[in-house]
PDB file of N, CA and C in Angstrom:
ATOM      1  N   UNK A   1       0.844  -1.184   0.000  1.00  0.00           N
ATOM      2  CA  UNK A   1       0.000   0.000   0.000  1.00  0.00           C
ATOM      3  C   UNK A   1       0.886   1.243   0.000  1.00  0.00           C
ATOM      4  N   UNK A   2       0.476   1.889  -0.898  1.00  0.00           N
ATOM      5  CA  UNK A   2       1.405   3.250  -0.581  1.00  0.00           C
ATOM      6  C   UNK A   2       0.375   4.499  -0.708  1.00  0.00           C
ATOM      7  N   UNK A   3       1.056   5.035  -0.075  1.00  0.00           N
ATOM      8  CA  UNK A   3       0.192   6.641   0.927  1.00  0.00           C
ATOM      9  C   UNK A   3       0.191   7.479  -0.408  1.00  0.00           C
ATOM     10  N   UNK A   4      -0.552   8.511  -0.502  1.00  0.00           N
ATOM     11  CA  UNK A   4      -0.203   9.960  -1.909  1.00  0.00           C
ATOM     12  C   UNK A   4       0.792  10.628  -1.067  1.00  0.00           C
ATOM     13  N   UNK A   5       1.171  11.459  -1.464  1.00  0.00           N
ATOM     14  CA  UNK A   5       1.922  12.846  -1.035  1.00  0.00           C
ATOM     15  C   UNK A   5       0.685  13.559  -0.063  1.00  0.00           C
ATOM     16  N   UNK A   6      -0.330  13.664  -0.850  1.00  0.00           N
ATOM     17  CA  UNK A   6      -1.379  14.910  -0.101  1.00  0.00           C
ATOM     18  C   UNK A   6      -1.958  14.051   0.757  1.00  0.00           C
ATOM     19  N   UNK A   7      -1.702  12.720   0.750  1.00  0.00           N
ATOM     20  CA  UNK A   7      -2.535  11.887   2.139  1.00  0.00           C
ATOM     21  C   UNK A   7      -1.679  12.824   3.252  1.00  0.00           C
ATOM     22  N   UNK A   8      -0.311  12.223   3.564  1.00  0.00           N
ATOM     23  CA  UNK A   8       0.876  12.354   3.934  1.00  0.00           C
ATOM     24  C   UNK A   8       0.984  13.208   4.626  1.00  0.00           C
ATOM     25  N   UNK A   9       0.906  14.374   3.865  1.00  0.00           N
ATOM     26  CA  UNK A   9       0.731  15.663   4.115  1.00  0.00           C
ATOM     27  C   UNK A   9      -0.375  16.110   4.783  1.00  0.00           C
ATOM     28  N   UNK A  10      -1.401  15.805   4.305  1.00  0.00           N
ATOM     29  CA  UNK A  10      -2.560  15.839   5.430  1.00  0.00           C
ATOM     30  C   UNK A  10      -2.821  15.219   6.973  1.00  0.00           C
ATOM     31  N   UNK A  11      -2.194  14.175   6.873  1.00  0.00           N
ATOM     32  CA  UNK A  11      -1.767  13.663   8.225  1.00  0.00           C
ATOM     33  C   UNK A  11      -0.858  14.107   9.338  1.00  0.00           C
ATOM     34  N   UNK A  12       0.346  14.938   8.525  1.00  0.00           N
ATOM     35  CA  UNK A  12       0.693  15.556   8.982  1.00  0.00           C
ATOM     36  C   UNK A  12       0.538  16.955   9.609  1.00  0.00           C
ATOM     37  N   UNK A  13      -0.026  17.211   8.963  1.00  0.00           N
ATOM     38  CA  UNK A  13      -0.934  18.823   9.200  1.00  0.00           C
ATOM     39  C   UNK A  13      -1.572  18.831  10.126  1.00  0.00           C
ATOM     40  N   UNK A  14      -2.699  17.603  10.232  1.00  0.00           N
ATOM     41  CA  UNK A  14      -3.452  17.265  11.347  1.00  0.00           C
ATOM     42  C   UNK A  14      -2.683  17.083  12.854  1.00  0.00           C
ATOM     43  N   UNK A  15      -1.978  16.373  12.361  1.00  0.00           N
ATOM     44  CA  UNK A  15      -0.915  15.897  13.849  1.00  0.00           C
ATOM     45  C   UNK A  15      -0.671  16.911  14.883  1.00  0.00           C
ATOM     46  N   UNK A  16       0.357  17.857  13.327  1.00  0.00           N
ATOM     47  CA  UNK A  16       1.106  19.240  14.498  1.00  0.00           C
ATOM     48  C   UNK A  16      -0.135  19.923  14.884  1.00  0.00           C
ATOM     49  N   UNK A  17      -1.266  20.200  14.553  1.00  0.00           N
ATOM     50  CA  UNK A  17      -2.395  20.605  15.271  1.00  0.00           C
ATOM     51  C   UNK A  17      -2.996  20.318  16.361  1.00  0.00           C
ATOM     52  N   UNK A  18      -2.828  18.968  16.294  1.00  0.00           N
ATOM     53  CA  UNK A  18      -3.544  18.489  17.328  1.00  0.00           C
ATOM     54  C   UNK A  18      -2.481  18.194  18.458  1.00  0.00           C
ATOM     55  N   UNK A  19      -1.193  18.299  18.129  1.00  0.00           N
ATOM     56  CA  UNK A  19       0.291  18.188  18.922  1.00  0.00           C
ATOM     57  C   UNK A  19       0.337  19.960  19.839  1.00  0.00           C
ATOM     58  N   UNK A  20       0.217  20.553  18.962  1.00  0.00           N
ATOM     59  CA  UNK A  20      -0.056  22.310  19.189  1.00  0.00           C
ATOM     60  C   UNK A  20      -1.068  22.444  20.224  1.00  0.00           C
ATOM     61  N   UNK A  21      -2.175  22.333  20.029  1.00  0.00           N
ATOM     62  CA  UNK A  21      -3.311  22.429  20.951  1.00  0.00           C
ATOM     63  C   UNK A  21      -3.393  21.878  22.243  1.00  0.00           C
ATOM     64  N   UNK A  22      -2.520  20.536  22.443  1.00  0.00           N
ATOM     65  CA  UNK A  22      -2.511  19.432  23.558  1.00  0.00           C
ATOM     66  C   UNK A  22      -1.744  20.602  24.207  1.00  0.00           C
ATOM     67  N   UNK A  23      -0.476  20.775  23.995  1.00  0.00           N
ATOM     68  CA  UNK A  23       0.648  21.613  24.593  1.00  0.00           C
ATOM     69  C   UNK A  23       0.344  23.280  25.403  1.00  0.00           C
ATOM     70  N   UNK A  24      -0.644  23.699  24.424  1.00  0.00           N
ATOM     71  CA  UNK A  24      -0.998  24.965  24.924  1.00  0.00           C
ATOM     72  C   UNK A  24      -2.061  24.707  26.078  1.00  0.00           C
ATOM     73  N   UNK A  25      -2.781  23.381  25.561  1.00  0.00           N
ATOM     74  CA  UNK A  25      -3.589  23.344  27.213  1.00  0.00           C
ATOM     75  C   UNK A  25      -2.829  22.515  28.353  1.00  0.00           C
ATOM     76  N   UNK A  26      -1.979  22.067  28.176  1.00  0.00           N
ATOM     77  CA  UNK A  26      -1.200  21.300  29.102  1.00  0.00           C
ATOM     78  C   UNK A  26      -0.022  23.058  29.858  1.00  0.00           C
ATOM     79  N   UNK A  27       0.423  23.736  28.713  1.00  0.00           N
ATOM     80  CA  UNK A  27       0.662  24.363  29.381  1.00  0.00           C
ATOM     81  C   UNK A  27      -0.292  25.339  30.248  1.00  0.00           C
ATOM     82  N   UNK A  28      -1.202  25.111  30.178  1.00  0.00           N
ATOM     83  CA  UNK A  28      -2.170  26.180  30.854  1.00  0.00           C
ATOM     84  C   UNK A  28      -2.259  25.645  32.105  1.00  0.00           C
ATOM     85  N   UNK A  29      -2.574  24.371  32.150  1.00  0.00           N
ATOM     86  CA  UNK A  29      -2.770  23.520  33.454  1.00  0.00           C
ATOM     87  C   UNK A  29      -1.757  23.379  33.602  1.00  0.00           C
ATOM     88  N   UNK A  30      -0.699  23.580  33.985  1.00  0.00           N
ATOM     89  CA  UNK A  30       0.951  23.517  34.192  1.00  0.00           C
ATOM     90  C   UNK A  30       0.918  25.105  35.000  1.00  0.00           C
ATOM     91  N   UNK A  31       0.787  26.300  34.307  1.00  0.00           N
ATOM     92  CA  UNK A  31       0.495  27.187  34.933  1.00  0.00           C
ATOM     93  C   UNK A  31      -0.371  27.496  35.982  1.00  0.00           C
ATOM     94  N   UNK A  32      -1.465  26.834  36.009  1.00  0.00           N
ATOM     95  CA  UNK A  32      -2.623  27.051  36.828  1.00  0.00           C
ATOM     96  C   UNK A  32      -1.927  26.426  38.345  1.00  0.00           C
ATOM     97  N   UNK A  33      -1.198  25.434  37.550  1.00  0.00           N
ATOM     98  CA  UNK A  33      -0.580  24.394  38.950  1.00  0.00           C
ATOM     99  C   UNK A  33       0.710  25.286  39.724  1.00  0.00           C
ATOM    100  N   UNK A  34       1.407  25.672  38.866  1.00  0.00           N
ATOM    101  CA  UNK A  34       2.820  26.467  39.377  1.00  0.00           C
ATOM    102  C   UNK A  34       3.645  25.602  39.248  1.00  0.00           C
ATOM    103  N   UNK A  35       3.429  24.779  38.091  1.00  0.00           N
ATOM    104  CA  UNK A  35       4.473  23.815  37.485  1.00  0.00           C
ATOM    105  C   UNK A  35       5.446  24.073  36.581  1.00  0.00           C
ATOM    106  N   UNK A  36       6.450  23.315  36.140  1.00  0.00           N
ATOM    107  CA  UNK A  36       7.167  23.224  35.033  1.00  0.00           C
ATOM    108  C   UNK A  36       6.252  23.401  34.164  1.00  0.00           C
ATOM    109  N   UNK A  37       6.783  24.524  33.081  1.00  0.00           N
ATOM    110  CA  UNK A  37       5.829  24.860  32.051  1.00  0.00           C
ATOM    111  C   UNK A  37       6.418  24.967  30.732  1.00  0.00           C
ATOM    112  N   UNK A  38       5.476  24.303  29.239  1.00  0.00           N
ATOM    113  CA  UNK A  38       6.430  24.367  28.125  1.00  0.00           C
ATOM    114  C   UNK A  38       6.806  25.810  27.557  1.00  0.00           C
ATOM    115  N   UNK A  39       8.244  25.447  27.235  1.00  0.00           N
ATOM    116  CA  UNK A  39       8.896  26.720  26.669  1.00  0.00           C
ATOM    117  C   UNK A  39       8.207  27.441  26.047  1.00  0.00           C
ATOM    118  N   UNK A  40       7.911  28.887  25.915  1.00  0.00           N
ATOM    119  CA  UNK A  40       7.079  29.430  24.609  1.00  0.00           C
ATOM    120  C   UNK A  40       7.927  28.964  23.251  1.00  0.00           C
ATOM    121  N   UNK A  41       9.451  29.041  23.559  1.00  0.00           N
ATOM    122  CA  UNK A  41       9.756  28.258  21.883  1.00  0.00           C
ATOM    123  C   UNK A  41       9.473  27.028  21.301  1.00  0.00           C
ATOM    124  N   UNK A  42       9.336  26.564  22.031  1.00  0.00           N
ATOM    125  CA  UNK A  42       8.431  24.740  21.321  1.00  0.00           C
ATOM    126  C   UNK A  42       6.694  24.997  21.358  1.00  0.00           C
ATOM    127  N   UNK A  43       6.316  26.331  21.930  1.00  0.00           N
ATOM    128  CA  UNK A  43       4.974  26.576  21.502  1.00  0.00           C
ATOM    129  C   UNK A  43       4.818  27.378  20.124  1.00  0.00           C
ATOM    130  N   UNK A  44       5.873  28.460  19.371  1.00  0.00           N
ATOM    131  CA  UNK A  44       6.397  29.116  18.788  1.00  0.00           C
ATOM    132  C   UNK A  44       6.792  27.849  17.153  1.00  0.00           C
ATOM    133  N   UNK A  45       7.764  27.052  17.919  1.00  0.00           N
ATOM    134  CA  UNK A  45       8.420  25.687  16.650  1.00  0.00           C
ATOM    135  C   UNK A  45       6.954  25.277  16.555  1.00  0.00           C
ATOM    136  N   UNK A  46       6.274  24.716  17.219  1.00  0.00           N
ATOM    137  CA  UNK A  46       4.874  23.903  16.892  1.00  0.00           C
ATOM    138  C   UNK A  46       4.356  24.896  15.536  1.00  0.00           C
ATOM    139  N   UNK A  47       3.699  26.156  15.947  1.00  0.00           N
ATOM    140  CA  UNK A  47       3.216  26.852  15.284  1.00  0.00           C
ATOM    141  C   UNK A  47       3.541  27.224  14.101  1.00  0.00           C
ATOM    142  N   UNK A  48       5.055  27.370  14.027  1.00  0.00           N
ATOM    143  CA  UNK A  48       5.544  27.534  12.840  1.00  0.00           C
ATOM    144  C   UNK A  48       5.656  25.797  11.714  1.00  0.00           C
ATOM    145  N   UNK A  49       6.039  24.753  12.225  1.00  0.00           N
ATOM    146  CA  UNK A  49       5.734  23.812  11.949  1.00  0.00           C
ATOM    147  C   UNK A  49       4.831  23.430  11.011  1.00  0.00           C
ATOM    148  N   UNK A  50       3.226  24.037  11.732  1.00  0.00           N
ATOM    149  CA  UNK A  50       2.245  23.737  10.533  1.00  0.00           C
ATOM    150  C   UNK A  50       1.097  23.778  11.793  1.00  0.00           C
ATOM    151  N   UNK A  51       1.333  23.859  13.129  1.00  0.00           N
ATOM    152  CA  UNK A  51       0.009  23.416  13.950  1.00  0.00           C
ATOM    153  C   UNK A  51      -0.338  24.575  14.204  1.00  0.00           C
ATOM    154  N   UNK A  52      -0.103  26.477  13.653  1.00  0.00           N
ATOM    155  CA  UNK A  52      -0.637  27.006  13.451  1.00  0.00           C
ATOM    156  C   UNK A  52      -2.284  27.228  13.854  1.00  0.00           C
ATOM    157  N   UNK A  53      -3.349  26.421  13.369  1.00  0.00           N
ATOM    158  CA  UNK A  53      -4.521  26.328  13.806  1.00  0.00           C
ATOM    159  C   UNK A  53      -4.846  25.604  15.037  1.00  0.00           C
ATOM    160  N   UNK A  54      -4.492  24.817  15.134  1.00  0.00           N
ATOM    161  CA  UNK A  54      -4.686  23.985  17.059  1.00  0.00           C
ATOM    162  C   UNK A  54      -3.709  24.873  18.083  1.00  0.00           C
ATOM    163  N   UNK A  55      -2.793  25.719  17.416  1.00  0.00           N
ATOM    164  CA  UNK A  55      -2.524  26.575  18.400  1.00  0.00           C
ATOM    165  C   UNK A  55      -3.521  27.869  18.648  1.00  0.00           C
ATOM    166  N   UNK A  56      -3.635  28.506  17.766  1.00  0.00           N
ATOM    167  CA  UNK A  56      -4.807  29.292  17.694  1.00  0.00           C
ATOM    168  C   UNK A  56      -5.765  29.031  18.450  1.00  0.00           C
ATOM    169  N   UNK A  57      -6.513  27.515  18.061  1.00  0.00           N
ATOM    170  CA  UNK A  57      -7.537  27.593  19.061  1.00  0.00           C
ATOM    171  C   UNK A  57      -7.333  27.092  20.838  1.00  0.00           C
ATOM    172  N   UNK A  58      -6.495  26.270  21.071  1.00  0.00           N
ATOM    173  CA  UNK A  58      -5.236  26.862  22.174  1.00  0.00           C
ATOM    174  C   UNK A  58      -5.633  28.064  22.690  1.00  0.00           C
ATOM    175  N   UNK A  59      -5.198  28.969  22.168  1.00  0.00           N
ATOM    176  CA  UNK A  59      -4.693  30.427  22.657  1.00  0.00           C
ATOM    177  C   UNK A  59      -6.228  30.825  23.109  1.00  0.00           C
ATOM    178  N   UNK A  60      -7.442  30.302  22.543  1.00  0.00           N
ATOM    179  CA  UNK A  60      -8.701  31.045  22.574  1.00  0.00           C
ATOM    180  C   UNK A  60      -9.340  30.411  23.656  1.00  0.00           C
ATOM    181  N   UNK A  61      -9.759  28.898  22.974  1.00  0.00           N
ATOM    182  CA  UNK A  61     -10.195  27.807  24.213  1.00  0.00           C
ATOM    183  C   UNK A  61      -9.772  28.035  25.619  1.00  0.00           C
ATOM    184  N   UNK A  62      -8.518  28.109  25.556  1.00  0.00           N
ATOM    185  CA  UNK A  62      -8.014  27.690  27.012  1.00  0.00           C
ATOM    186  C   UNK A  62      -7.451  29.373  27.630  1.00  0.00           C
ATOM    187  N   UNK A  63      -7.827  29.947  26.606  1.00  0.00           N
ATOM    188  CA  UNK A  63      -7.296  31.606  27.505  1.00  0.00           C
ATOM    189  C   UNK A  63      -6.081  31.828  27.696  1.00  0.00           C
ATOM    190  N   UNK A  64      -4.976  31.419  27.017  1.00  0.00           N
ATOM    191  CA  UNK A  64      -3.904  31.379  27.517  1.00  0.00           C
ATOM    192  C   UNK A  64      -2.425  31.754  26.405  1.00  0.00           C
ATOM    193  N   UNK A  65      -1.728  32.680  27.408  1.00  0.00           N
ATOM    194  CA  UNK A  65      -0.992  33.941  26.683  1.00  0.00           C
ATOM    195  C   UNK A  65      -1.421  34.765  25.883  1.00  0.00           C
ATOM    196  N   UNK A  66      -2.675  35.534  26.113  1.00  0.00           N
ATOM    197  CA  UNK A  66      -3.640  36.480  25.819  1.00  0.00           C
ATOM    198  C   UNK A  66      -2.914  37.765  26.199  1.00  0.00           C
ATOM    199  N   UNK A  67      -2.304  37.781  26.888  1.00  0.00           N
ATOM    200  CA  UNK A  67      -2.254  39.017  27.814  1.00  0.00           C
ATOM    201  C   UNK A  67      -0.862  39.308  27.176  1.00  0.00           C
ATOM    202  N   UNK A  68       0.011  38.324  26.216  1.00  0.00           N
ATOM    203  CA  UNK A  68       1.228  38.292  26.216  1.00  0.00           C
ATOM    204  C   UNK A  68       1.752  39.145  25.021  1.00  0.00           C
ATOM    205  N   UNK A  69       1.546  40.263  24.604  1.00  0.00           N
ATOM    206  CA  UNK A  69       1.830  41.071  22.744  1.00  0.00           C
ATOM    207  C   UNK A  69       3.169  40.431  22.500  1.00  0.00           C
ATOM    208  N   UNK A  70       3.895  39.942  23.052  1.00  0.00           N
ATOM    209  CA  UNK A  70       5.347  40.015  22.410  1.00  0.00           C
ATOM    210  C   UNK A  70       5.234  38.500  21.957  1.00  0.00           C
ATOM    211  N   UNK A  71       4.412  37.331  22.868  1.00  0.00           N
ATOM    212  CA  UNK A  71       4.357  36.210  22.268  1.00  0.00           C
ATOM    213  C   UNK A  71       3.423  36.260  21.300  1.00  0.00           C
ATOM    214  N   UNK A  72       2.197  36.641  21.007  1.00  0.00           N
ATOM    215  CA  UNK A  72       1.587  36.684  20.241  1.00  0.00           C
ATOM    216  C   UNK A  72       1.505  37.360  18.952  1.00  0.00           C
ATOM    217  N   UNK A  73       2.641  38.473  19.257  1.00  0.00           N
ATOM    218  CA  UNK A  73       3.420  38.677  17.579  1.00  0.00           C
ATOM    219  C   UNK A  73       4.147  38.028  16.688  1.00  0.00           C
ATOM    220  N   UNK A  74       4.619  37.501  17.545  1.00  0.00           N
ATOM    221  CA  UNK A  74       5.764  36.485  17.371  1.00  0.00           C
ATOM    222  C   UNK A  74       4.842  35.128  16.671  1.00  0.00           C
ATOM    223  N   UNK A  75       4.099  34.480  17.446  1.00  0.00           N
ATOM    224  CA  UNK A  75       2.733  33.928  16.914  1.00  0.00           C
ATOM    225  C   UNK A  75       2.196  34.324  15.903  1.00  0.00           C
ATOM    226  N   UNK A  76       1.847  35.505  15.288  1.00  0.00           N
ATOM    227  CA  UNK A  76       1.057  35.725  14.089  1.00  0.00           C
ATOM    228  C   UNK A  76       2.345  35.499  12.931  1.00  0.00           C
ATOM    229  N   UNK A  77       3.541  36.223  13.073  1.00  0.00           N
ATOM    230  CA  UNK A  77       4.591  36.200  12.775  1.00  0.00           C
ATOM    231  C   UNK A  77       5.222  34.219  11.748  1.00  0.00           C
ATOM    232  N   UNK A  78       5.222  33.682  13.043  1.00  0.00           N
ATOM    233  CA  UNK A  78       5.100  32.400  13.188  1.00  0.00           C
ATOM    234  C   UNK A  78       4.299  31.694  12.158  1.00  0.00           C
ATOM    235  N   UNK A  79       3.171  31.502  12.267  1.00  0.00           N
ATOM    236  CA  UNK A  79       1.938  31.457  11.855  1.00  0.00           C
ATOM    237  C   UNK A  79       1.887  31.881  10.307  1.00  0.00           C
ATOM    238  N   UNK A  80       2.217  33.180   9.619  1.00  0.00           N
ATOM    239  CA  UNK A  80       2.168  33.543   8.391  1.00  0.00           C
ATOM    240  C   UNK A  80       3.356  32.628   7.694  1.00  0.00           C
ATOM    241  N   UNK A  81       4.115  32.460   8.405  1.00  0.00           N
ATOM    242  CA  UNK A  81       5.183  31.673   7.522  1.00  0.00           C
ATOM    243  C   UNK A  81       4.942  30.513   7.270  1.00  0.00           C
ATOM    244  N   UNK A  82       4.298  29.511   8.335  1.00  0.00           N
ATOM    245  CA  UNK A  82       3.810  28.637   8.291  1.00  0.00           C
ATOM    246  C   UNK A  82       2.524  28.468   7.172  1.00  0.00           C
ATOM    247  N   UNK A  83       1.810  28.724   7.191  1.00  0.00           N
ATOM    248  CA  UNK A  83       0.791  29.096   6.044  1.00  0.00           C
ATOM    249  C   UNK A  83       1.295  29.304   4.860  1.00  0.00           C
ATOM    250  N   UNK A  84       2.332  30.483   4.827  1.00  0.00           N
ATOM    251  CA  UNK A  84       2.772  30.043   3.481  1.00  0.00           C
ATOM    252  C   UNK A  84       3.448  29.195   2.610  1.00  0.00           C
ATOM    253  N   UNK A  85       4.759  28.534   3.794  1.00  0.00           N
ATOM    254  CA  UNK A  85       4.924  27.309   3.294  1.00  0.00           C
ATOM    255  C   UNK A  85       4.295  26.296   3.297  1.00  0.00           C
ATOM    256  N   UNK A  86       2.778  25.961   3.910  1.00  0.00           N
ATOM    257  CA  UNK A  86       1.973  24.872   3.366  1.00  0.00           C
ATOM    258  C   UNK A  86       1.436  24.723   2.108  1.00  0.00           C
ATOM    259  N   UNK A  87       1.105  26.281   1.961  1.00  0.00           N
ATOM    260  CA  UNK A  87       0.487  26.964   0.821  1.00  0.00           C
ATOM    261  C   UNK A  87       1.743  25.963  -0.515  1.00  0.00           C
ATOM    262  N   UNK A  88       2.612  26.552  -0.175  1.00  0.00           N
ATOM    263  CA  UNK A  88       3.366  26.366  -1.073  1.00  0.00           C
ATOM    264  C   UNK A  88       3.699  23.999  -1.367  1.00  0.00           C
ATOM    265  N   UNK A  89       3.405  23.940  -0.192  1.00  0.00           N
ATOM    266  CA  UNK A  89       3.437  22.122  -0.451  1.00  0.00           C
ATOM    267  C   UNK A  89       2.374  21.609  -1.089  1.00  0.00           C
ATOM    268  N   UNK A  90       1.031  22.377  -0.904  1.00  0.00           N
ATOM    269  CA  UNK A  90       0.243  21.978  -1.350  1.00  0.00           C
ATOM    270  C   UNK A  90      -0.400  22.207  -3.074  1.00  0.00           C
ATOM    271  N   UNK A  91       0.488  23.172  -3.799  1.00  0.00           N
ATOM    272  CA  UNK A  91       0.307  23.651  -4.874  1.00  0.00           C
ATOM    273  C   UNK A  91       1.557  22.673  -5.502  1.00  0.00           C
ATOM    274  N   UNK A  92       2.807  22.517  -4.580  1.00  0.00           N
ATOM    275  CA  UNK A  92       3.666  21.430  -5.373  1.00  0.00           C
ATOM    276  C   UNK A  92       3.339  19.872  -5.582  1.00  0.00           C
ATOM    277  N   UNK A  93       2.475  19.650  -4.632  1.00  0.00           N
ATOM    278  CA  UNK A  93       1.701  18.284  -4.644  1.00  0.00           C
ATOM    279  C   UNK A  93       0.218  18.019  -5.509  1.00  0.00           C
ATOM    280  N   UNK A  94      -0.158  19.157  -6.135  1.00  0.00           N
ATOM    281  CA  UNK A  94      -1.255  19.524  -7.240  1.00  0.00           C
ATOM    282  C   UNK A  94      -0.957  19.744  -8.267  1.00  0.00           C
TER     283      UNK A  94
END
């Protein structure tokens, strides 16, 4: 059996999303606790990655680093690049 490219790719997409989203609420409950909490740069790598959208909703769902402009520039920042290089995998795989 062999996978397409855009399966592949779609699986992957899904993943870091759903990898992104776990993290931002784990870090929330990590915070809430006064725990060890994940780096904003492996919340930052996620995003740029491709999990972009499960971080997003992250940030909304769970309320968390709202308050923060310098991470969340950095985040949109993040985020546009990411988008465009999907943009760009997905027009090379079409």
């Amino acid at each position: 059996m062999t996978l397409e490219p855009t399966t592949i790719a779609a699986v992957a997409f899904a993943a870091l999303n759903a990898i992104a989203f776990a993290a931002f609420g784990f870090d929330k409950l990590e915070a809430r606790r006064g725990a060890r909490r994940v780096p904003e740069r492996t919340l930052h790598v996620l995003a740029l990655l491709g999990g972009f959208a499960g971080a997003a909703a992250g940030i909304v769902l769970f309320r968390h680093k709202t308050r923060k402009a310098g991470f969340l520039a950095l985040f949109v920042v993040a985020s546009a690049v990411s988008i465009a290089a999907w943009l760009a995998i997905a027009r090379s795989l079409s």
